[in-house]
C-alpha atoms as a PDB file:
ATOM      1  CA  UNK A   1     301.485  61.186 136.021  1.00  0.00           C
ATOM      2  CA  UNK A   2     304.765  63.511 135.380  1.00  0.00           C
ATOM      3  CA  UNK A   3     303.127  64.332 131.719  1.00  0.00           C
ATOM      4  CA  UNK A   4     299.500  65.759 133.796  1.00  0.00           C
ATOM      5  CA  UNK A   5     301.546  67.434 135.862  1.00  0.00           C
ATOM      6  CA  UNK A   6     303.711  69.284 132.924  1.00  0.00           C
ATOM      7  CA  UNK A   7     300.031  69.590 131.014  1.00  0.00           C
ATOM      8  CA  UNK A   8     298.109  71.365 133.571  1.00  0.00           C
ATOM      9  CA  UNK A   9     301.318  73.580 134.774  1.00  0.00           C
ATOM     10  CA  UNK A  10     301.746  74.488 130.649  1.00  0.00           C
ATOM     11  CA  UNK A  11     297.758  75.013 130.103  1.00  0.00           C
ATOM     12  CA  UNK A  12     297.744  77.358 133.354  1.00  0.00           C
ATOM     13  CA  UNK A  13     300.533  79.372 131.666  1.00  0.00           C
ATOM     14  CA  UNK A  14     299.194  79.325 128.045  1.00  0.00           C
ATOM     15  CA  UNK A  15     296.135  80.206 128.893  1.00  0.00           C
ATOM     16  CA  UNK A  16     297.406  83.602 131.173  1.00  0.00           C
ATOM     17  CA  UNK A  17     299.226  84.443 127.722  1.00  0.00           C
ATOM     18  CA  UNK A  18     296.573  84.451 125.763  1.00  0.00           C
ATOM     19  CA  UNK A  19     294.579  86.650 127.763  1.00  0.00           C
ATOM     20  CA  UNK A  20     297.512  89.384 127.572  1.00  0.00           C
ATOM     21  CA  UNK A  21     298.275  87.930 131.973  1.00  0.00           C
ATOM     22  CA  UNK A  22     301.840  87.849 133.085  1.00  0.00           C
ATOM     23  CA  UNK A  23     302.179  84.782 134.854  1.00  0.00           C
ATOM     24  CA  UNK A  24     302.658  84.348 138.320  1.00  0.00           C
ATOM     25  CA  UNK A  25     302.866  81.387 141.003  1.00  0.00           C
ATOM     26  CA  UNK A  26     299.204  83.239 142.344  1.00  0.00           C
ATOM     27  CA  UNK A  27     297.580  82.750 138.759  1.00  0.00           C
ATOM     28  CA  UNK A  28     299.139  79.600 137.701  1.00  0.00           C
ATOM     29  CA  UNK A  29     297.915  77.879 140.619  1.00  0.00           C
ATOM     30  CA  UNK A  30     294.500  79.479 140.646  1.00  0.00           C
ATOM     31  CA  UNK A  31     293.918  77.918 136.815  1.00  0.00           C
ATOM     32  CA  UNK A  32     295.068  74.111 138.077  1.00  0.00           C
ATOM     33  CA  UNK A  33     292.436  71.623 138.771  1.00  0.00           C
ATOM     34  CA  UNK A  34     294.224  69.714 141.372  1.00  0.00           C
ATOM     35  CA  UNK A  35     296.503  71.467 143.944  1.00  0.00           C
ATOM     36  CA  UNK A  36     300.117  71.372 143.509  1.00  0.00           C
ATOM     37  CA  UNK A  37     303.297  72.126 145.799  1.00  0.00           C
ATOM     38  CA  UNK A  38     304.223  75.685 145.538  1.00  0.00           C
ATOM     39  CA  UNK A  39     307.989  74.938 144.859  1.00  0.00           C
ATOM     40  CA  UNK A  40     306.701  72.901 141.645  1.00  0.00           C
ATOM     41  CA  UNK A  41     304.842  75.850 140.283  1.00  0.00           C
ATOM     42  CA  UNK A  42     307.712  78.547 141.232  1.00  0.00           C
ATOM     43  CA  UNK A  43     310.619  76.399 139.236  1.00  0.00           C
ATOM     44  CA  UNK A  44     307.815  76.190 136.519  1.00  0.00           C
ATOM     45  CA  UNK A  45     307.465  79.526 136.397  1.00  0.00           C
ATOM     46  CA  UNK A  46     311.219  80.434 136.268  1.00  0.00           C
ATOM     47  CA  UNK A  47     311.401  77.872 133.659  1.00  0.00           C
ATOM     48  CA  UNK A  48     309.435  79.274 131.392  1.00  0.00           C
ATOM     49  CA  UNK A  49     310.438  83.127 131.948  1.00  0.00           C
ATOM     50  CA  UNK A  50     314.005  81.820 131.160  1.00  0.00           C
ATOM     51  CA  UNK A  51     313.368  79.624 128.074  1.00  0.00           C
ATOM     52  CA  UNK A  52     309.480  80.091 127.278  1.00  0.00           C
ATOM     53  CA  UNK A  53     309.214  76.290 128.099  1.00  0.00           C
ATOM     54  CA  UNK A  54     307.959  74.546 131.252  1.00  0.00           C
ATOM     55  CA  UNK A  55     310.172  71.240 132.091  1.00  0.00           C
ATOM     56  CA  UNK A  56     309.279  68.209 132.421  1.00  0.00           C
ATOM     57  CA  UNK A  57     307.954  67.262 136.104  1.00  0.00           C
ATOM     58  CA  UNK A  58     307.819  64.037 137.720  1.00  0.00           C
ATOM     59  CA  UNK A  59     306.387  62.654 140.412  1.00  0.00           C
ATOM     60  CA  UNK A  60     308.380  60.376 142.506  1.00  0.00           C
ATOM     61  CA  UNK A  61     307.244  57.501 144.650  1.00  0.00           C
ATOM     62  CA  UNK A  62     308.614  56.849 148.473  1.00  0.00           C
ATOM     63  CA  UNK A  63     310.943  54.690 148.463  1.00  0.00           C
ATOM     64  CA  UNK A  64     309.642  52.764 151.705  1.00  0.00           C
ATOM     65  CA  UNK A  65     306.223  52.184 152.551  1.00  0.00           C
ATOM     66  CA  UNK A  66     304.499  54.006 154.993  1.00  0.00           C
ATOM     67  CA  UNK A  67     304.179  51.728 158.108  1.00  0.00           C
ATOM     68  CA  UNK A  68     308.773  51.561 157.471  1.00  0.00           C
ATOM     69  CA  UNK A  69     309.069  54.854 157.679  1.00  0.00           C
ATOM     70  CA  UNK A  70     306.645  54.555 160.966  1.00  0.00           C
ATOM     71  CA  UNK A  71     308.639  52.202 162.400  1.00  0.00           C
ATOM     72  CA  UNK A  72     311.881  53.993 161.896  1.00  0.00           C
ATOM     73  CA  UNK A  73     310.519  57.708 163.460  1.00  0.00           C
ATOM     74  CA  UNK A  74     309.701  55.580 166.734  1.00  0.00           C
ATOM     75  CA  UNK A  75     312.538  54.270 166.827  1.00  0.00           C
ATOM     76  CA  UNK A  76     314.203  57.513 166.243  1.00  0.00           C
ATOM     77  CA  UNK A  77     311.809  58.763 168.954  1.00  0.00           C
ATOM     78  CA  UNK A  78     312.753  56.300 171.495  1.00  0.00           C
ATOM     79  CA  UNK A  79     316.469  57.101 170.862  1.00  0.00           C
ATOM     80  CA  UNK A  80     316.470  60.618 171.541  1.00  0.00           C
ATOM     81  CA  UNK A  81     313.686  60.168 174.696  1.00  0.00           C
ATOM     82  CA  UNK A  82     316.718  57.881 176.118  1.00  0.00           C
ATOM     83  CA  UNK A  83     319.585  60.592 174.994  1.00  0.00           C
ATOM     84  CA  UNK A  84     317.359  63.064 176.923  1.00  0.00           C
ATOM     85  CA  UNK A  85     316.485  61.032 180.233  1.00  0.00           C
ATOM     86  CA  UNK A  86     320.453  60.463 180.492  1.00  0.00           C
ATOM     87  CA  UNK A  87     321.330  64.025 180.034  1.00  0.00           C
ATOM     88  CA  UNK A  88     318.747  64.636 182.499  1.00  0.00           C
ATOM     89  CA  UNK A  89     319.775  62.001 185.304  1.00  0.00           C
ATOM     90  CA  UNK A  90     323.710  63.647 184.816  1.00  0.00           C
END
C-alpha cells in the first residue's frame, strides 16, 4: 500500500513536469485517482522541491480496533460528565 501511495504522489508530480507545470499541493492532488490527506501531499511536495525525490510513504494501521477505541471515548466521556456534575453540585 505505502509503494501506491509513493507511485501515484510521484506520477502526479512527473507528469506536471513534463507538461512545463510547477507543482503544487492543488495540482498534485487534482492528478491522484484516490483522495489523499493534504499533509501527505504537502511533505511530498517539499520533498521533492528539496531533493527532486518524493519519500517513501506508508500507511499505518490502528493499533486497536475500532469498537476499543469506542469503548475507551465512553469511558472518557463518562469521566469528564462526572468531573463536570461535581464541579457543578460545588
Amino acid at each position: 500500500m505505502s509503494s501506491e501511495i509513493t507511485q501515484a504522489l510521484e506520477q502526479a508530480i512527473n507528469s506536471l513536469v513534463a507538461e512545463g507545470k510547477e507543482p503544487s499541493v492543488a495540482l498534485i492532488k487534482s492528478r491522484l485517482a484516490d483522495p489523499l490527506p493534504m499533509p501527505l501531499i504537502i511533505k511530498a511536495l517539499q520533498a521533492w522541491k528539496k531533493n527532486a525525490k518524493v519519500p517513501k510513504i506508508e500507511k499505518k494501521e490502528p493499533t486497536i480496533s475500532m469498537e476499543e477505541r469506542v469503548k475507551q471515548l465512553e469511558q472518557q466521556i463518562a469521566a469528564l460528565t462526572a468531573r463536570i456534575e461535581q464541579l457543578e453540585n460545588s
